[in-house]
Protein backbone atom coordinates (compact mmCIF):
# COMPACT_ATOMS: atom_id res chain seq x y z
CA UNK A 1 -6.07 -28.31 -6.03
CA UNK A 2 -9.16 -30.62 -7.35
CA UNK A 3 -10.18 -30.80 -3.43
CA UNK A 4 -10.04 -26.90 -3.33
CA UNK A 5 -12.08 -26.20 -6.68
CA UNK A 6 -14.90 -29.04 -5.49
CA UNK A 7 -14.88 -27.27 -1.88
CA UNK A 8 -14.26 -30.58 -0.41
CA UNK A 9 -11.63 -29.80 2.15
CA UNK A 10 -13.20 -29.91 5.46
CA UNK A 11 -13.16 -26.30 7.25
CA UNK A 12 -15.44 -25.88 9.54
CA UNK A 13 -17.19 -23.52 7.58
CA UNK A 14 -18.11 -26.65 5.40
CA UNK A 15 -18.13 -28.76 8.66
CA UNK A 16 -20.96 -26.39 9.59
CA UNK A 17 -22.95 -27.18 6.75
CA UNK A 18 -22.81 -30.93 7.94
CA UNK A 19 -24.58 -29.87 11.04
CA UNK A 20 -21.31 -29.85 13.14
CA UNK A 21 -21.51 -27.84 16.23
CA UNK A 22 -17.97 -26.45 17.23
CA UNK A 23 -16.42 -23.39 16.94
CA UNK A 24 -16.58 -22.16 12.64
CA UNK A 25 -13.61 -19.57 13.20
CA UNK A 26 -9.68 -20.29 12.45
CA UNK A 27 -7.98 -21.83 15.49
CA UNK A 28 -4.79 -19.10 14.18
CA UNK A 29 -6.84 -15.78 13.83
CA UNK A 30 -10.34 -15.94 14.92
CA UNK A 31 -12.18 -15.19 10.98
CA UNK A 32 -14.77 -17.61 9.86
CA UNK A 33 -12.43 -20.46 8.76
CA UNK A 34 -13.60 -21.05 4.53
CA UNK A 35 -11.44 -22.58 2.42
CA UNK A 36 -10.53 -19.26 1.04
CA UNK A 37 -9.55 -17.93 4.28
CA UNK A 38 -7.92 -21.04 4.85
CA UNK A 39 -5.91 -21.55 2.14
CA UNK A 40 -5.35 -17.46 0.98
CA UNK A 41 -6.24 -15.13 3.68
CA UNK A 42 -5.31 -16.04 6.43
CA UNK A 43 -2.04 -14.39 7.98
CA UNK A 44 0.08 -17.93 9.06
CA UNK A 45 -1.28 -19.39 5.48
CA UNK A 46 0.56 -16.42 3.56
CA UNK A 47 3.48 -16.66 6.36
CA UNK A 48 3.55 -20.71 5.14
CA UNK A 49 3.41 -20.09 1.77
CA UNK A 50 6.13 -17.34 1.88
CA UNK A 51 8.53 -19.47 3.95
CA UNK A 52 7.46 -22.42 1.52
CA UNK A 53 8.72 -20.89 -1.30
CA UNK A 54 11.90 -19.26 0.09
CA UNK A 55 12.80 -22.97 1.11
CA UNK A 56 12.10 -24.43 -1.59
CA UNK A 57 13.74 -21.84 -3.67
CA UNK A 58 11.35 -20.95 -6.16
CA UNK A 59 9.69 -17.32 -7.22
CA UNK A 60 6.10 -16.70 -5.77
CA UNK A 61 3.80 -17.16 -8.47
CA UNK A 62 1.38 -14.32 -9.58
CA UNK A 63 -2.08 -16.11 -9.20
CA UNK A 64 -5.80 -15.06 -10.12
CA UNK A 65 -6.38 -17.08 -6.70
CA UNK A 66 -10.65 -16.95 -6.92
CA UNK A 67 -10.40 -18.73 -9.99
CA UNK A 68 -8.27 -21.70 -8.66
CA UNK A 69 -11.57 -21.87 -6.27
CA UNK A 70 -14.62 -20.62 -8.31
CA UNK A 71 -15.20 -17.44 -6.08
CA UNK A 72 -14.64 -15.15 -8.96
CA UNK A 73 -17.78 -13.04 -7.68
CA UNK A 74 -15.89 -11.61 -4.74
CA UNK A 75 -12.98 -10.38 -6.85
CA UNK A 76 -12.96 -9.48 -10.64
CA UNK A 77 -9.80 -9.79 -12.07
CA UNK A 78 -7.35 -8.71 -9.61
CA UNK A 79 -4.33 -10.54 -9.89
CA UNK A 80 -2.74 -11.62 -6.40
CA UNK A 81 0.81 -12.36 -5.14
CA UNK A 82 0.96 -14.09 -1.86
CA UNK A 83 3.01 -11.84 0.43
C-alpha cells in the first residue's frame, strides 16, 4: 500500500513520465494505465479482487479508495465497494 500512496508502482502512465516510449494504455482494456486505473478501475482488477476475496473467504471491504492513493480531488467522499 506504501508503493501505491508514494505512486511508485511502475504503470506506464508513470513509465511515461520517465521518458519511456511504449504504449501508456492497459494491456487488458485499452484506458490510460494509472495506478488508479490499475489497481481500482479497471474491469479484470475488480474481477481479481472479487475472486480474491471469495477465495480467500473474507467480506469485501467498504473503502474510501482515493484516499488509500491521495487522489481525493477526483472523488469527495464517496465511499466504494469493489464489485
Amino acid at each position: 500500500m506504501w508503493y501505491l500512496k508514494k505512486g511508485f508502482v511502475l504503470t506506464k502512465e508513470n513509465l511515461a513520465k520517465r521518458n519511456w516510449q511504449g504504449r501508456k494504455t492497459c494491456e487488458f482494456c485499452f484506458e490510460l494505465e494509472s495506478i488508479r486505473h490499475l489497481f481500482f478501475q479497471c474491469h479484470y482488477a475488480k474481477f481479481l479482487w472479487h475472486a480474491t476475496f471469495i477465495i480467500l473467504g473474507i467480506r469485501q471491504p467498504i473503502l474510501k479508495i482515493y484516499s488509500i492513493i491521495g487522489q481525493n480531488k477526483v472523488v469527495r467522499n464517496k465511499t466504494y465497494r469493489y464489485q
